[in-house]
PDB file of N, CA and C in Angstrom:
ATOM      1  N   UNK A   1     134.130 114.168  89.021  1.00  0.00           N
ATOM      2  CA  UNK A   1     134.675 115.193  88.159  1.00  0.00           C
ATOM      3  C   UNK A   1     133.572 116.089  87.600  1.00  0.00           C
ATOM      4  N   UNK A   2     132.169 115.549  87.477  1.00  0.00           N
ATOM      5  CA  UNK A   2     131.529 115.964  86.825  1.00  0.00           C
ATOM      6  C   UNK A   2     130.273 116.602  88.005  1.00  0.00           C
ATOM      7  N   UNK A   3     130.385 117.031  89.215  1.00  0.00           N
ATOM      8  CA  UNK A   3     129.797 117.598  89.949  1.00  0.00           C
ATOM      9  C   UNK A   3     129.062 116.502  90.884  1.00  0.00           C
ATOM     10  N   UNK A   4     128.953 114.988  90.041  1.00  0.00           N
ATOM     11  CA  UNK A   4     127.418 114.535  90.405  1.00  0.00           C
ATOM     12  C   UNK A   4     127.460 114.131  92.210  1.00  0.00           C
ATOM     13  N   UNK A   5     128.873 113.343  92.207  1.00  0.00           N
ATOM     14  CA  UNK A   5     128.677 112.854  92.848  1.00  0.00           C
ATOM     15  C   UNK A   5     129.975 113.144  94.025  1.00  0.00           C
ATOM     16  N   UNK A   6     130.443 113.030  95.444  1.00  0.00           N
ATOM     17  CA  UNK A   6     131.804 112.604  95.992  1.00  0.00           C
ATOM     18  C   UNK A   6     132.595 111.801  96.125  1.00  0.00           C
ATOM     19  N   UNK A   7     133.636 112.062  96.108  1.00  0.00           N
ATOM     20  CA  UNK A   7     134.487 110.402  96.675  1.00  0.00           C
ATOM     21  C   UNK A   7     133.640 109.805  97.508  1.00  0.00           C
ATOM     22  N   UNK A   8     133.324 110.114  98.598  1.00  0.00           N
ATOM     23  CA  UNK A   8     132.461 109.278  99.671  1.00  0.00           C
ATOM     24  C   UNK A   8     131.266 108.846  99.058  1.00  0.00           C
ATOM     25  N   UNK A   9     130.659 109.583  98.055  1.00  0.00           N
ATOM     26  CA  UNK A   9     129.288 109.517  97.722  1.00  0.00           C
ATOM     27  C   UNK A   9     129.728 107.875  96.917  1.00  0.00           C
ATOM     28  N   UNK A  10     130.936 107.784  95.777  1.00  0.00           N
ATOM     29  CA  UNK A  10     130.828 106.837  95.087  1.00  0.00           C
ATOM     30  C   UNK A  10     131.366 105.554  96.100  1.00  0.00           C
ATOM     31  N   UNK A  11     132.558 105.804  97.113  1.00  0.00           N
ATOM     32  CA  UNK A  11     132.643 104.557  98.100  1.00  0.00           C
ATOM     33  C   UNK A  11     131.815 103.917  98.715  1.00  0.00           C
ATOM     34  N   UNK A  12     130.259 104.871  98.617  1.00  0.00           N
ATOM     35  CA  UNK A  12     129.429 104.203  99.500  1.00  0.00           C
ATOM     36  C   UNK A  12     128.435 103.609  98.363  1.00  0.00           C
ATOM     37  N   UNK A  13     128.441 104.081  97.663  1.00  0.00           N
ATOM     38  CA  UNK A  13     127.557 103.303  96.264  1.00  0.00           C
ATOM     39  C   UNK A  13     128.179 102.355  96.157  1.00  0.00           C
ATOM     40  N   UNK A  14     129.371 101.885  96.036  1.00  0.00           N
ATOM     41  CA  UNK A  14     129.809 100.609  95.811  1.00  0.00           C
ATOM     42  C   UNK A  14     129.953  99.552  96.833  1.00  0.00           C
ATOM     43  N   UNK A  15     130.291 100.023  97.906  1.00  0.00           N
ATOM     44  CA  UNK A  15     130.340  99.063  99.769  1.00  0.00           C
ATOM     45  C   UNK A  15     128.849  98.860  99.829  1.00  0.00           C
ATOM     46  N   UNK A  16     127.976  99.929  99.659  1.00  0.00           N
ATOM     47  CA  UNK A  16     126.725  99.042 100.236  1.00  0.00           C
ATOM     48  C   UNK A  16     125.638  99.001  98.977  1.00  0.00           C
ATOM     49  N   UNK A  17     126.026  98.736  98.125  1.00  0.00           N
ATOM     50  CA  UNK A  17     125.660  98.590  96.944  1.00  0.00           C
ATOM     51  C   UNK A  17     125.685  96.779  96.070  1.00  0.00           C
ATOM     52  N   UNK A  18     126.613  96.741  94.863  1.00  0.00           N
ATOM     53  CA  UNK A  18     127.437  95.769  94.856  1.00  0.00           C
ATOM     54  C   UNK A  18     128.464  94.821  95.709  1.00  0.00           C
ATOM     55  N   UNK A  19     129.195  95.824  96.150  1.00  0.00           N
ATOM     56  CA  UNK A  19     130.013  95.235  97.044  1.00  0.00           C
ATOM     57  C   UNK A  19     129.677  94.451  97.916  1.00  0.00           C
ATOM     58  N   UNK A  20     128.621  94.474  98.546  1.00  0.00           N
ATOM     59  CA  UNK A  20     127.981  93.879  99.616  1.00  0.00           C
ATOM     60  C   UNK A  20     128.247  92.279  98.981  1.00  0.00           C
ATOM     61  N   UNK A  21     127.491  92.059  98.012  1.00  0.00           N
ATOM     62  CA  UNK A  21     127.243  90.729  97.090  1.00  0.00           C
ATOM     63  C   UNK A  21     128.746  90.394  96.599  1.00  0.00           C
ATOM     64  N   UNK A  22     129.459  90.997  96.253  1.00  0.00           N
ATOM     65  CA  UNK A  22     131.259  90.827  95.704  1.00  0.00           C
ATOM     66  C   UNK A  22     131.291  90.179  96.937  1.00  0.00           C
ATOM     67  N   UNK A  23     131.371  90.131  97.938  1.00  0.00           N
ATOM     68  CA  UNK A  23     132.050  89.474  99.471  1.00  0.00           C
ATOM     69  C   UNK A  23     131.134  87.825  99.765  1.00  0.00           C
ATOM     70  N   UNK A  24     130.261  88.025  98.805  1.00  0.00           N
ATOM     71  CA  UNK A  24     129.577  86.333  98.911  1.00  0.00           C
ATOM     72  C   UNK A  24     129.692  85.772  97.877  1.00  0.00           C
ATOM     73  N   UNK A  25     129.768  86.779  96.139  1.00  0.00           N
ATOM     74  CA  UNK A  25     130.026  85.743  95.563  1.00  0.00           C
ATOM     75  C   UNK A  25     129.860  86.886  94.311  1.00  0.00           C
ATOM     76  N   UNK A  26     130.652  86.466  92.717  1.00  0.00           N
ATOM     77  CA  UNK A  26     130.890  87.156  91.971  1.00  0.00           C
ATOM     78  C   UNK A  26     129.890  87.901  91.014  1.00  0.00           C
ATOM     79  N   UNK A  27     130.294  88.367  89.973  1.00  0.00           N
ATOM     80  CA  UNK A  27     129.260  89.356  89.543  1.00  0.00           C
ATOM     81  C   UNK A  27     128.037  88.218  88.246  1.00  0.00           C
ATOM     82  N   UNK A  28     129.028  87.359  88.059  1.00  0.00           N
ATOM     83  CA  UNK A  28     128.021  86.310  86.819  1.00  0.00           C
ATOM     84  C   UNK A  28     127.180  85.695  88.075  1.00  0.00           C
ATOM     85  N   UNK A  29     127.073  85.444  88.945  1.00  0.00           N
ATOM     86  CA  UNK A  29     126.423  84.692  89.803  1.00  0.00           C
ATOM     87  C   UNK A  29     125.069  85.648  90.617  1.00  0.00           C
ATOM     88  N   UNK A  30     125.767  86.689  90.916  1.00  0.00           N
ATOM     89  CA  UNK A  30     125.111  88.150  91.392  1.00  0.00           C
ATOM     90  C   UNK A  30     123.586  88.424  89.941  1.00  0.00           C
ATOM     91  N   UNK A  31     124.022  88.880  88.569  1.00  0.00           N
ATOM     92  CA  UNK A  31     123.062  88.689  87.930  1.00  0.00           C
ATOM     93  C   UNK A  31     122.466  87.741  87.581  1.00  0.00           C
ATOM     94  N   UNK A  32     122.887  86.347  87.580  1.00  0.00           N
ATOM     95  CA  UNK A  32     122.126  84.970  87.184  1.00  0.00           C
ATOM     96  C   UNK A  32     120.842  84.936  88.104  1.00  0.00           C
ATOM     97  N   UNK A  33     120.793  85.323  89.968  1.00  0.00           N
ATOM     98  CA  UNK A  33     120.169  85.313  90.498  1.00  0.00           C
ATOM     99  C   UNK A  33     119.317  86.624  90.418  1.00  0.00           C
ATOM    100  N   UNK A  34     119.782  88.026  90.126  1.00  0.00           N
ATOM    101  CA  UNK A  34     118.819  89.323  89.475  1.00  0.00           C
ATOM    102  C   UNK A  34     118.031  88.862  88.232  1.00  0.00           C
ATOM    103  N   UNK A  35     118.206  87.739  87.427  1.00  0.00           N
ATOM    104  CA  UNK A  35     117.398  87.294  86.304  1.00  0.00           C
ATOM    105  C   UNK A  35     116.292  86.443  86.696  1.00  0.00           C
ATOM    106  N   UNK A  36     116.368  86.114  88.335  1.00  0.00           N
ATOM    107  CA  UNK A  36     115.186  84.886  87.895  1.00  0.00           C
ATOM    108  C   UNK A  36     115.173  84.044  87.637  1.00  0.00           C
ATOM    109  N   UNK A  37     113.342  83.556  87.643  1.00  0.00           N
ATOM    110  CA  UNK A  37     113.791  81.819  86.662  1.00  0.00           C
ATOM    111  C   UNK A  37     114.519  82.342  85.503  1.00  0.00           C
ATOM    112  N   UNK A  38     114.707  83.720  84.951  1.00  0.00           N
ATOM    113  CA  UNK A  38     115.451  83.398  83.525  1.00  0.00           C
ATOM    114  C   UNK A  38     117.250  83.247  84.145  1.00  0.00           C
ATOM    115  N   UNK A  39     117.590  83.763  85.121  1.00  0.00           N
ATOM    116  CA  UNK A  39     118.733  83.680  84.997  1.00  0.00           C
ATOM    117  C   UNK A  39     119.349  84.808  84.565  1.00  0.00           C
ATOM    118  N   UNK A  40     121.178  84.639  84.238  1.00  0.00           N
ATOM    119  CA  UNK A  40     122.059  85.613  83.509  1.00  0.00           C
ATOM    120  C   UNK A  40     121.403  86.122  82.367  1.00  0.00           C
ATOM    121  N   UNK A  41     121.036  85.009  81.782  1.00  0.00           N
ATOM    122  CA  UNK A  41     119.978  85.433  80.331  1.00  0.00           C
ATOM    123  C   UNK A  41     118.959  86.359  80.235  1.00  0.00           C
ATOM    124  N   UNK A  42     118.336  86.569  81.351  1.00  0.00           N
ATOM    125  CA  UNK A  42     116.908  87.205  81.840  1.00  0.00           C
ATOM    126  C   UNK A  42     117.420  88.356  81.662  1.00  0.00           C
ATOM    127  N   UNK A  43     118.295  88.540  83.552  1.00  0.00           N
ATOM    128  CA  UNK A  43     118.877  90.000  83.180  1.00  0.00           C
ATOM    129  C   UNK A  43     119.499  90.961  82.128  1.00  0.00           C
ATOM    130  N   UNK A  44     120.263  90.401  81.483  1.00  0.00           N
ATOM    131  CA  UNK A  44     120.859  90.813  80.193  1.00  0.00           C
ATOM    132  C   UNK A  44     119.634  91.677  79.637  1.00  0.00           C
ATOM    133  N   UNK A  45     118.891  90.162  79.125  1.00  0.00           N
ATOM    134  CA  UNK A  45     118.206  91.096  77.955  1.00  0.00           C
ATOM    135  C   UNK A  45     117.021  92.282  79.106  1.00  0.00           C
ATOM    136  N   UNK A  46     117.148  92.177  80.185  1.00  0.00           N
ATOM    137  CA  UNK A  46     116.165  93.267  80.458  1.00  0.00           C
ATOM    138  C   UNK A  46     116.689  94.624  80.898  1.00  0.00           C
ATOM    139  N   UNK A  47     118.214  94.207  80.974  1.00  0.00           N
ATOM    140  CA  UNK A  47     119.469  95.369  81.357  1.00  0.00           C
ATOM    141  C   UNK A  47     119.642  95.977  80.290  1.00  0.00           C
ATOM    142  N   UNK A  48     119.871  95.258  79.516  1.00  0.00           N
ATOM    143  CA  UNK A  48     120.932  95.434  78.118  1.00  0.00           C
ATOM    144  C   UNK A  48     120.702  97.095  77.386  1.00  0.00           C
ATOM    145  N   UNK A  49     119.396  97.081  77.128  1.00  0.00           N
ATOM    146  CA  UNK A  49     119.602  98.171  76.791  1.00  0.00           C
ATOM    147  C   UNK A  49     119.375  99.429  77.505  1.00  0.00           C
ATOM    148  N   UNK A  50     119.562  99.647  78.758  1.00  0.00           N
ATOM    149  CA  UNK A  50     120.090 100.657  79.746  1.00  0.00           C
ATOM    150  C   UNK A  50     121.483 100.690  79.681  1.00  0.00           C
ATOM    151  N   UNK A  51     122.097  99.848  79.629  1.00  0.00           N
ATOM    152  CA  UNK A  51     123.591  99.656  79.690  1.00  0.00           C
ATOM    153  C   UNK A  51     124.051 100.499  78.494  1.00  0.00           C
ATOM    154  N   UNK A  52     123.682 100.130  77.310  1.00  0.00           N
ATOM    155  CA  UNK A  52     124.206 101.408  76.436  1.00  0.00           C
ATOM    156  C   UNK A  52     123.794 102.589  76.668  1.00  0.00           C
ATOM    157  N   UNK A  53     123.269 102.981  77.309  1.00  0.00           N
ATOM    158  CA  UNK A  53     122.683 104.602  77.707  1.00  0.00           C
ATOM    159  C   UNK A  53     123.917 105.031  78.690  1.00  0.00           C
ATOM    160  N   UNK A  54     123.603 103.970  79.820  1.00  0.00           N
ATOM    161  CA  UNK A  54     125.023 104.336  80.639  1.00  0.00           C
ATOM    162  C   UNK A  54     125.779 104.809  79.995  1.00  0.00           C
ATOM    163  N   UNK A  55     126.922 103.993  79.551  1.00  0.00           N
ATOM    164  CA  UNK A  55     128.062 103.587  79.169  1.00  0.00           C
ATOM    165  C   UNK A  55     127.863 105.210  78.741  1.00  0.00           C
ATOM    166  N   UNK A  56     127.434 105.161  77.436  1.00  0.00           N
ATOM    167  CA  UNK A  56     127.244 106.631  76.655  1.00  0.00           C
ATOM    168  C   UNK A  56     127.697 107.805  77.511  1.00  0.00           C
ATOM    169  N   UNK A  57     127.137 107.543  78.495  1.00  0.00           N
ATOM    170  CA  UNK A  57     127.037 108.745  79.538  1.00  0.00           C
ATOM    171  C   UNK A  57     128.165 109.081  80.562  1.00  0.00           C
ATOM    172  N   UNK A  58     128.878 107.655  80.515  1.00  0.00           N
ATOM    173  CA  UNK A  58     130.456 107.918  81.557  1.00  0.00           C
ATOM    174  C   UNK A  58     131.329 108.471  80.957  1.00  0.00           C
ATOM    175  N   UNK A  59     131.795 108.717  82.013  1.00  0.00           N
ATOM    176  CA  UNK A  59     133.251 109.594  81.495  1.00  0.00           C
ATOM    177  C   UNK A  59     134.037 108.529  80.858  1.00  0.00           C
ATOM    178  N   UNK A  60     134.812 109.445  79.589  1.00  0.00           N
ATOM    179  CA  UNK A  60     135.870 108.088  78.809  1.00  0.00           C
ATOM    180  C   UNK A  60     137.348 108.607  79.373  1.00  0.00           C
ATOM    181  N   UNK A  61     138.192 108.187  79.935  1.00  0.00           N
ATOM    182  CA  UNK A  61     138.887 109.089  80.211  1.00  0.00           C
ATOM    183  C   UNK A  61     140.095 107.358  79.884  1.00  0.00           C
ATOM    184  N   UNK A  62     140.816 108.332  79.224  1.00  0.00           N
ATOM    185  CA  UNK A  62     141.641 107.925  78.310  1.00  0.00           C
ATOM    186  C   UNK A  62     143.340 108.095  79.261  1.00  0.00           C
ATOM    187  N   UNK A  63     143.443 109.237  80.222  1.00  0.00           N
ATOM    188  CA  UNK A  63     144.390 109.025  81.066  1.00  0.00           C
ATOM    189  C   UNK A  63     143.698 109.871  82.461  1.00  0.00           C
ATOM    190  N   UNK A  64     144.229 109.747  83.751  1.00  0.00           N
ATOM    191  CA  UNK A  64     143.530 110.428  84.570  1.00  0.00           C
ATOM    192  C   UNK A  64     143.625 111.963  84.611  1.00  0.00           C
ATOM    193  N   UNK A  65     143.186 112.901  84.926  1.00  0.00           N
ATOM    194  CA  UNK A  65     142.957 114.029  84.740  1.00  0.00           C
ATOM    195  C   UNK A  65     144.407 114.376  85.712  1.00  0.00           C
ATOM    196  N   UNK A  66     144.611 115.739  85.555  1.00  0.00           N
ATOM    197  CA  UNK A  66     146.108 116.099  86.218  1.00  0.00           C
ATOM    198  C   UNK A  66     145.411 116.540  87.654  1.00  0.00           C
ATOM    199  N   UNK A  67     144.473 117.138  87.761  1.00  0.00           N
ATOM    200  CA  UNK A  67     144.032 117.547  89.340  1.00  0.00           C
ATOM    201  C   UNK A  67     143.637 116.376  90.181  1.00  0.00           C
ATOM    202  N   UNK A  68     143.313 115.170  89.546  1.00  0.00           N
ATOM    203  CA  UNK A  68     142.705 113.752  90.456  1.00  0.00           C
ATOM    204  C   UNK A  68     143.100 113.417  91.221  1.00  0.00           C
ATOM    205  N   UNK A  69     144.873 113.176  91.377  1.00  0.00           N
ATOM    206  CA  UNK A  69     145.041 112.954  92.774  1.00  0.00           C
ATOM    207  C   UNK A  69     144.689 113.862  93.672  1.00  0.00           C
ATOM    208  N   UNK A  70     145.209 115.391  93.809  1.00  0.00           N
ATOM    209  CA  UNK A  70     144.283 116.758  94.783  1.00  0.00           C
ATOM    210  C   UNK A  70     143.114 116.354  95.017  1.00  0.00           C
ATOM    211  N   UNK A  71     141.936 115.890  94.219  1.00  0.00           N
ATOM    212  CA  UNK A  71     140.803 116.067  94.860  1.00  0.00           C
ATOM    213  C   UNK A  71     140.033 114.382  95.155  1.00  0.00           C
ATOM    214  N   UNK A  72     141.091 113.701  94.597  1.00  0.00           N
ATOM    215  CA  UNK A  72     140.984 111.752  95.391  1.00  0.00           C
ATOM    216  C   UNK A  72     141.323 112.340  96.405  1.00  0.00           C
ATOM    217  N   UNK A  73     142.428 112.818  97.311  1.00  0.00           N
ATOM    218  CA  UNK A  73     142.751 112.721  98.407  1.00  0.00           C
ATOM    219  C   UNK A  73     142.223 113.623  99.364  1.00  0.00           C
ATOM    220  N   UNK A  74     141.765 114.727  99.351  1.00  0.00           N
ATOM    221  CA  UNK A  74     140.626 115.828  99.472  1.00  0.00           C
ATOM    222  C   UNK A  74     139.188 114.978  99.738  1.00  0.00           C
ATOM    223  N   UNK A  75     139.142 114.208  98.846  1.00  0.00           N
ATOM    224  CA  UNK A  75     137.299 113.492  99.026  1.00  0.00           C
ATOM    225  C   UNK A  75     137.896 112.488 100.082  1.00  0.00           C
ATOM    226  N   UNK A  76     139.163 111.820 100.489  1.00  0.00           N
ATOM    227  CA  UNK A  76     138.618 110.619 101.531  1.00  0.00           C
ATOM    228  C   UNK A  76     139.212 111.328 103.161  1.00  0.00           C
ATOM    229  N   UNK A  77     139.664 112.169 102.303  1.00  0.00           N
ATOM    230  CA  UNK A  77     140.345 112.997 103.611  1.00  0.00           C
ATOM    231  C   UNK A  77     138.619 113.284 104.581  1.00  0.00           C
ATOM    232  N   UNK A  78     137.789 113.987 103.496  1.00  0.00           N
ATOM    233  CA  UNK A  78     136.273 114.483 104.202  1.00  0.00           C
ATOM    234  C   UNK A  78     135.724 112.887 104.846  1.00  0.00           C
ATOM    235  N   UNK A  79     135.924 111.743 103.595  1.00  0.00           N
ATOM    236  CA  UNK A  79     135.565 110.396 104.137  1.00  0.00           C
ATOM    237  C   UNK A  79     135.509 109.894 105.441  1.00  0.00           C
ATOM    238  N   UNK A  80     136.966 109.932 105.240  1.00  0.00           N
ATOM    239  CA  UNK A  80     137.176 109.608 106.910  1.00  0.00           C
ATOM    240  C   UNK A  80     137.152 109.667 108.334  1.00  0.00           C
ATOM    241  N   UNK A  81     136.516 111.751 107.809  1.00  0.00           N
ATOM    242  CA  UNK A  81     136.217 112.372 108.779  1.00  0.00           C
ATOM    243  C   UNK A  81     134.584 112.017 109.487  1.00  0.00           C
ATOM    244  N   UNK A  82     134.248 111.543 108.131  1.00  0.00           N
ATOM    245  CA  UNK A  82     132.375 111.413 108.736  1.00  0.00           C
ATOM    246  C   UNK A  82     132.587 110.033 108.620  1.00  0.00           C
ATOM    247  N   UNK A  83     133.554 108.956 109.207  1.00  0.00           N
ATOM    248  CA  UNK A  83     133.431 107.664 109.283  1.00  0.00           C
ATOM    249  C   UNK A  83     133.135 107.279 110.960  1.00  0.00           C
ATOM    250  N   UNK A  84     131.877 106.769 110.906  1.00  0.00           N
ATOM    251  CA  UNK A  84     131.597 106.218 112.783  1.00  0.00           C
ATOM    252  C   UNK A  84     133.253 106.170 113.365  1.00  0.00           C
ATOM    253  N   UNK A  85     132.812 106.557 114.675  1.00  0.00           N
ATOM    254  CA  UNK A  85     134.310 106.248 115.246  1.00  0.00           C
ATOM    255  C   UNK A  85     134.668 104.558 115.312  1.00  0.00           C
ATOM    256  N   UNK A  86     133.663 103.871 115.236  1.00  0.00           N
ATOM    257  CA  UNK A  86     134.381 102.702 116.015  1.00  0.00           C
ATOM    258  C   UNK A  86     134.599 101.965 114.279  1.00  0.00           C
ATOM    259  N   UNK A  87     134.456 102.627 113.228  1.00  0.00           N
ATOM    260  CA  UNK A  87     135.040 101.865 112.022  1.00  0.00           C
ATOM    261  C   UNK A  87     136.843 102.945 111.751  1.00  0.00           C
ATOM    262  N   UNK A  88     137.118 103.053 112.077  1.00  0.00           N
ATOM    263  CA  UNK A  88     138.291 104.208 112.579  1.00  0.00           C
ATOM    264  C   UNK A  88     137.859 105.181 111.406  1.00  0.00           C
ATOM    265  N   UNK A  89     138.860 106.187 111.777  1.00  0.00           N
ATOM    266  CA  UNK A  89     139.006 107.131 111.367  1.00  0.00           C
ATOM    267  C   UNK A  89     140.531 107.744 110.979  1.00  0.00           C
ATOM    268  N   UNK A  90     141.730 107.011 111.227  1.00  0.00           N
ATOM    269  CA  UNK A  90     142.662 106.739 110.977  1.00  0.00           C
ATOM    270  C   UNK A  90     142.945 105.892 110.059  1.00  0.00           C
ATOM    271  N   UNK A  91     143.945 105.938 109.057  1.00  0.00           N
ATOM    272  CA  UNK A  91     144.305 104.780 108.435  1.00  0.00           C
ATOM    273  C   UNK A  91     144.623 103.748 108.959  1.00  0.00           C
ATOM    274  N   UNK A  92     145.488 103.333 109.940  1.00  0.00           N
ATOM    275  CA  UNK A  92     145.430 102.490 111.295  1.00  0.00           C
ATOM    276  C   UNK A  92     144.633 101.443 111.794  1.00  0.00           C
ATOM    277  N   UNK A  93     143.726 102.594 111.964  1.00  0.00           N
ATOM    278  CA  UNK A  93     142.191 101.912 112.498  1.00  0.00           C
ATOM    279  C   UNK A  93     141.254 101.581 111.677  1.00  0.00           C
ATOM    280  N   UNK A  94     141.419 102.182 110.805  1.00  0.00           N
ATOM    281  CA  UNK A  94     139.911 101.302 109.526  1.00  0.00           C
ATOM    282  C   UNK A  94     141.100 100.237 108.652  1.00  0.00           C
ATOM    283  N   UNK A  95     142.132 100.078 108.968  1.00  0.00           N
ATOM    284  CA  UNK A  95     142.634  99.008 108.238  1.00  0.00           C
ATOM    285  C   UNK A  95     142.628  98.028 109.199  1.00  0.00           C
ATOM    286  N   UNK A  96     142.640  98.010 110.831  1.00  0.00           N
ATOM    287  CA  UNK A  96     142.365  97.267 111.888  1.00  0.00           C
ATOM    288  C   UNK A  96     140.655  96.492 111.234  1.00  0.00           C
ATOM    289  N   UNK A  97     139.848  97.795 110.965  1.00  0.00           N
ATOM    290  CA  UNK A  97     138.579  97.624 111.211  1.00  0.00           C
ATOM    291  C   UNK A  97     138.120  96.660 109.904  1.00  0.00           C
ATOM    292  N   UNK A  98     138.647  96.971 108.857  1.00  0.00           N
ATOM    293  CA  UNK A  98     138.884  96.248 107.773  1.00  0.00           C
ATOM    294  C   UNK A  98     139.385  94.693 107.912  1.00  0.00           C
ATOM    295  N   UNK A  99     140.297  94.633 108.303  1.00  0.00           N
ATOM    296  CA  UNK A  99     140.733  93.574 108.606  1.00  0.00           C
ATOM    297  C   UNK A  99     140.030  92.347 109.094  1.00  0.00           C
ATOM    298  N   UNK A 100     139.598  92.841 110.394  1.00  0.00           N
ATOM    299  CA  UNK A 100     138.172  92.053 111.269  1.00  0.00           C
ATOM    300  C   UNK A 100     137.209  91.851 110.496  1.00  0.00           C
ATOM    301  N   UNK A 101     136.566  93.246 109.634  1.00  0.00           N
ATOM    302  CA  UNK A 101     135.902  92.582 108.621  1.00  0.00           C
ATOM    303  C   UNK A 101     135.808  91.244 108.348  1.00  0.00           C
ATOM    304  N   UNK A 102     137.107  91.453 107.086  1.00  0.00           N
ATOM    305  CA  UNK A 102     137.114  90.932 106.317  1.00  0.00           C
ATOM    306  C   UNK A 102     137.598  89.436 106.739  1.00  0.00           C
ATOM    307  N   UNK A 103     137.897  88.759 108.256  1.00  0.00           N
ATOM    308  CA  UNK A 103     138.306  87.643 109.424  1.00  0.00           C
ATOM    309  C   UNK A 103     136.628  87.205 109.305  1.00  0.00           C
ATOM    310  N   UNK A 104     135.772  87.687 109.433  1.00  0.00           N
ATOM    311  CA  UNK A 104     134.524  87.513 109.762  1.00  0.00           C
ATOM    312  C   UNK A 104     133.761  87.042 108.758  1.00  0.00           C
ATOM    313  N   UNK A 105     133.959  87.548 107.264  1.00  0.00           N
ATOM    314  CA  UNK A 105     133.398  87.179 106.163  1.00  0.00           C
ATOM    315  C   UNK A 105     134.110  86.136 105.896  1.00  0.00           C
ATOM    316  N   UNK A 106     135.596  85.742 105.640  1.00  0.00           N
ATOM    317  CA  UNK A 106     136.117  84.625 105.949  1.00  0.00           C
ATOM    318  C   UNK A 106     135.650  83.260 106.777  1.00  0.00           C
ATOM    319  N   UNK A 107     135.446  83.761 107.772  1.00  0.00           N
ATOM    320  CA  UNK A 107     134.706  82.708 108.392  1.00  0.00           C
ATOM    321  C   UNK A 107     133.480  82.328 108.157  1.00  0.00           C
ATOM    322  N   UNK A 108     132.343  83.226 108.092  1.00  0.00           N
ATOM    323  CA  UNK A 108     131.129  83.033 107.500  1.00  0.00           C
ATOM    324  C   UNK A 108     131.452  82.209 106.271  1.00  0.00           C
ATOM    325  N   UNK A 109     132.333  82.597 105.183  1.00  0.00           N
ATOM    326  CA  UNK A 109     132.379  81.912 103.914  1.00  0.00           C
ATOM    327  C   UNK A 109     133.227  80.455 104.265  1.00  0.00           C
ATOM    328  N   UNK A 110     133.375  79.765 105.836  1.00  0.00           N
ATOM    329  CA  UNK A 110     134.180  78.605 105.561  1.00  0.00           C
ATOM    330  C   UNK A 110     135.174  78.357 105.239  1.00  0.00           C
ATOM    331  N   UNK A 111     135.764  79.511 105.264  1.00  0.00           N
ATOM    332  CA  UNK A 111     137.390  79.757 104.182  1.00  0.00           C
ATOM    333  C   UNK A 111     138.478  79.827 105.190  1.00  0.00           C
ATOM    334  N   UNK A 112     138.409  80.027 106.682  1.00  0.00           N
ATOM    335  CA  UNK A 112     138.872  80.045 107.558  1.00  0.00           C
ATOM    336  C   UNK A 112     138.386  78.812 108.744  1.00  0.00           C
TER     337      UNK A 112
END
């Protein structure tokens, strides 16, 4: 909304970002190991006060803006267009492609 960034720009900050680590294991576990020998504890206090700067700085948005759906669907519309072919490019096909994914991380995780 605020120029910085695209739909695609923020889907991909989060898939190969966090997300990556969300698919092995959760976010208290994710920083316990960013802390070190200190742990959850570590990180905190060496996060902590960046985190109020953030925060400060996001949007508060109290209901979604009236143009958001137009330009959500506008940003994955471009998404999908610059998505490798063989992760599709169809809804179809990246929910195929998704799928397998997510068969694969399953299995890796023993869960299958």
């Amino acid at each position: 909304m605020r120029g910085v960034c695209s739909v695609e720009d923020v889907d991909k900050a989060v898939c190969f970002g966090p997300g990556l680590r969300y698919a092995l294991m959760g976010p208290n576990l994710i920083y316990h190991l960013g802390g070190g020998p200190f742990g959850i504890k570590g990180i905190i206090k060496h996060i902590g006060p960046s985190v109020d700067l953030w925060l400060a700085d996001m949007a508060d948005w109290k209901k979604l803006p009236a143009d958001w759906p137009e330009m959500a669907q506008e940003g994955v519309m471009k998404e999908t267009e610059n998505r490798v072919e063989k992760q599709g490019r169809t809804p179809e096909d990246i929910a195929r492609w998704r799928d397998e994914g997510l068969l694969m991380l399953l299995n890796f995780l023993d869960k299958i």
